[in-house]
C-alpha atoms as a PDB file:
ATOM      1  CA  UNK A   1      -5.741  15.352  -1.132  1.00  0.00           C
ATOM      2  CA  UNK A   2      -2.388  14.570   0.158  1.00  0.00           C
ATOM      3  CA  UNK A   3       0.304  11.837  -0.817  1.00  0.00           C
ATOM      4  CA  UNK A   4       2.397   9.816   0.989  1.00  0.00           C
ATOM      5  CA  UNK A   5       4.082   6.686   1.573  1.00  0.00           C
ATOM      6  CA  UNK A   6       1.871   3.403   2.045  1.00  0.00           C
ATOM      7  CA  UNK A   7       3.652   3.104   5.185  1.00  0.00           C
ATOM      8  CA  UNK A   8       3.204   6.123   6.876  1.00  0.00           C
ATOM      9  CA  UNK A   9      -0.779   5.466   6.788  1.00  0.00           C
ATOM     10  CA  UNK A  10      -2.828   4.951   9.401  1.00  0.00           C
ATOM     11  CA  UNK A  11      -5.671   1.799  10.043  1.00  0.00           C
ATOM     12  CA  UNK A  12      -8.861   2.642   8.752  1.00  0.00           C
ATOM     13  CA  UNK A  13      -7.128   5.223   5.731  1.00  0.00           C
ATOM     14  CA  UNK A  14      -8.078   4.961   1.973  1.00  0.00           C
ATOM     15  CA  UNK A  15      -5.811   6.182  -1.047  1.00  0.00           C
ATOM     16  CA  UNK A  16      -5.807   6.002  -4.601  1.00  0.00           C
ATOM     17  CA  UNK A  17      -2.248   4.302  -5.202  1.00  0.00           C
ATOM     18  CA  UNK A  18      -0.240   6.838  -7.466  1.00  0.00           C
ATOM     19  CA  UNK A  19       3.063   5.606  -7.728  1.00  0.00           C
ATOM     20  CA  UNK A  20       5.030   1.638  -7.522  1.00  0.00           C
ATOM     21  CA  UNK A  21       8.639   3.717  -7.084  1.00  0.00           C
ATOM     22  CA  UNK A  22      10.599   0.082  -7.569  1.00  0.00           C
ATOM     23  CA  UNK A  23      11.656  -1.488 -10.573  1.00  0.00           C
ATOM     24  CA  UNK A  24      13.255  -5.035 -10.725  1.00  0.00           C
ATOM     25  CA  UNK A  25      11.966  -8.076  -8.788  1.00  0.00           C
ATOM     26  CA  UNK A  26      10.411  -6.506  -5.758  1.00  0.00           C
ATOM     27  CA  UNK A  27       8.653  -4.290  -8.233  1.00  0.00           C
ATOM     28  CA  UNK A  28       6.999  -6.702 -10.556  1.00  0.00           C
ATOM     29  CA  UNK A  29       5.626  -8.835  -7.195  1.00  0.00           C
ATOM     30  CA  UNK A  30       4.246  -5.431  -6.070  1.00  0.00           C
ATOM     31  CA  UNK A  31       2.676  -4.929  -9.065  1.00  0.00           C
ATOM     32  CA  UNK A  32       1.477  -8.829  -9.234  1.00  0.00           C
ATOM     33  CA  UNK A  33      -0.573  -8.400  -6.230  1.00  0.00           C
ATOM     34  CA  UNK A  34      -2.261  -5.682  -7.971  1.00  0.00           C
ATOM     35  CA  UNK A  35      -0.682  -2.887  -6.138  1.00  0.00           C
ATOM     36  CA  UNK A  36      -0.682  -0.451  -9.443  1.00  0.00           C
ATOM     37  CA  UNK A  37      -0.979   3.467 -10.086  1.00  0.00           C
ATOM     38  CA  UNK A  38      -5.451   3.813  -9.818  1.00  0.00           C
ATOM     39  CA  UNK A  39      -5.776   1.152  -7.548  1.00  0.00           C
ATOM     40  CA  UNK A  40      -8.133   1.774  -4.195  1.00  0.00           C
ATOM     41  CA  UNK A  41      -6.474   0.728  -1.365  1.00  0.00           C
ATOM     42  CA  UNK A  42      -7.739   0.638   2.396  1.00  0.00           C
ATOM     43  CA  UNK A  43      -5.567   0.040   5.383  1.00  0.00           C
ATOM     44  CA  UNK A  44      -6.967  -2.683   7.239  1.00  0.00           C
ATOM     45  CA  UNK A  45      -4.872  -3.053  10.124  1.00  0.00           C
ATOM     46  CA  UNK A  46      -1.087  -3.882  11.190  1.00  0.00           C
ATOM     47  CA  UNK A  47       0.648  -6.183  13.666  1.00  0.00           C
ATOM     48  CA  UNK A  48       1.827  -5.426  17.126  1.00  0.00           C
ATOM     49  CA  UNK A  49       5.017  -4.433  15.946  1.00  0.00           C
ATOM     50  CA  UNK A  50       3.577  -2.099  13.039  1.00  0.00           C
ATOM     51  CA  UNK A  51       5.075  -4.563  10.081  1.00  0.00           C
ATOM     52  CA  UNK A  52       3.336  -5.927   8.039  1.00  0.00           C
ATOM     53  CA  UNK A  53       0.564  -3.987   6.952  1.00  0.00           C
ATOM     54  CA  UNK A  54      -2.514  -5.852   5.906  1.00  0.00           C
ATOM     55  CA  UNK A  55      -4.446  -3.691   3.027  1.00  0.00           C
ATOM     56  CA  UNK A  56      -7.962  -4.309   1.520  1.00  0.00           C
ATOM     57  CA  UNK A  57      -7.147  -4.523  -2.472  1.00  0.00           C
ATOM     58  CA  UNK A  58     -10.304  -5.137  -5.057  1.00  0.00           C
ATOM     59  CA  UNK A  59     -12.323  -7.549  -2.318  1.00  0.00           C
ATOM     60  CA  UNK A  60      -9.161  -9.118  -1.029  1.00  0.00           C
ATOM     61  CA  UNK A  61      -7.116  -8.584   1.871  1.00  0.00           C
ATOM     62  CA  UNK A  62      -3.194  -8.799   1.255  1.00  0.00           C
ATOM     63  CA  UNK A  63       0.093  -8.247   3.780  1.00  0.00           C
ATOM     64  CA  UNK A  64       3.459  -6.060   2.620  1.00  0.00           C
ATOM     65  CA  UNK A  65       6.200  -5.391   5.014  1.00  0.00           C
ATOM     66  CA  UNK A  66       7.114  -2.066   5.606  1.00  0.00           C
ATOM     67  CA  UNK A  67      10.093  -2.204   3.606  1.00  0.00           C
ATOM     68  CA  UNK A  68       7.733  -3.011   0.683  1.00  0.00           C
ATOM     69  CA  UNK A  69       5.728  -0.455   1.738  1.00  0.00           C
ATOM     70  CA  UNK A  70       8.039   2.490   0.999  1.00  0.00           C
ATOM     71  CA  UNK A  71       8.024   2.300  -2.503  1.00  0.00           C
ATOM     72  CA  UNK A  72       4.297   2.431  -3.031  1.00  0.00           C
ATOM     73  CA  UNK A  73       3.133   6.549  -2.782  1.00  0.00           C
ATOM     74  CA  UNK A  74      -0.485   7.053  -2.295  1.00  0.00           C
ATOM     75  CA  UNK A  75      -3.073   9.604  -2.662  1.00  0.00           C
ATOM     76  CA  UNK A  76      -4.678   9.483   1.028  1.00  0.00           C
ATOM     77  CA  UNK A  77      -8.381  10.543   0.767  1.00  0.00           C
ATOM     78  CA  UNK A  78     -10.153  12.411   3.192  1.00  0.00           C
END
């Protein structure tokens, strides 16, 4: 398995989020959505534009903009 960025992913893609590499503010609402190190994430889709991202997280669908996006490393499965 590989890791990269949550941004760099493509629709369809599943990972294992390893990493919330943010501290402060941003980081704690990252973290409130339930985007934390073991959580299964699936891309779902993404605007026109490519920001935001929409991701499947535990049943639930949420958005991050890309800029959120870059501080979340993920463990893409095959």
């Amino acid at each position: 398995m590989s890791r990269m960025i949550l941004r760099k992913m493509r629709k369809n893609q599943k990972g294992v989020i390893t990493a919330v590499k943010k501290d402060g503010e941003l980081g704690r609402r990252i973290r409130d959505m339930g985007l934390v190190p073991g959580t299964e994430i699936t891309v779902q889709g993404r605007a026109p534009l490519y920001d935001p991202v929409a991701l499947r997280v535990m049943g639930s669908v949420i958005s991050l903009r890309n800029n959120e996006a870059d501080f979340i490393e993920v463990e893409v499965q095959p």
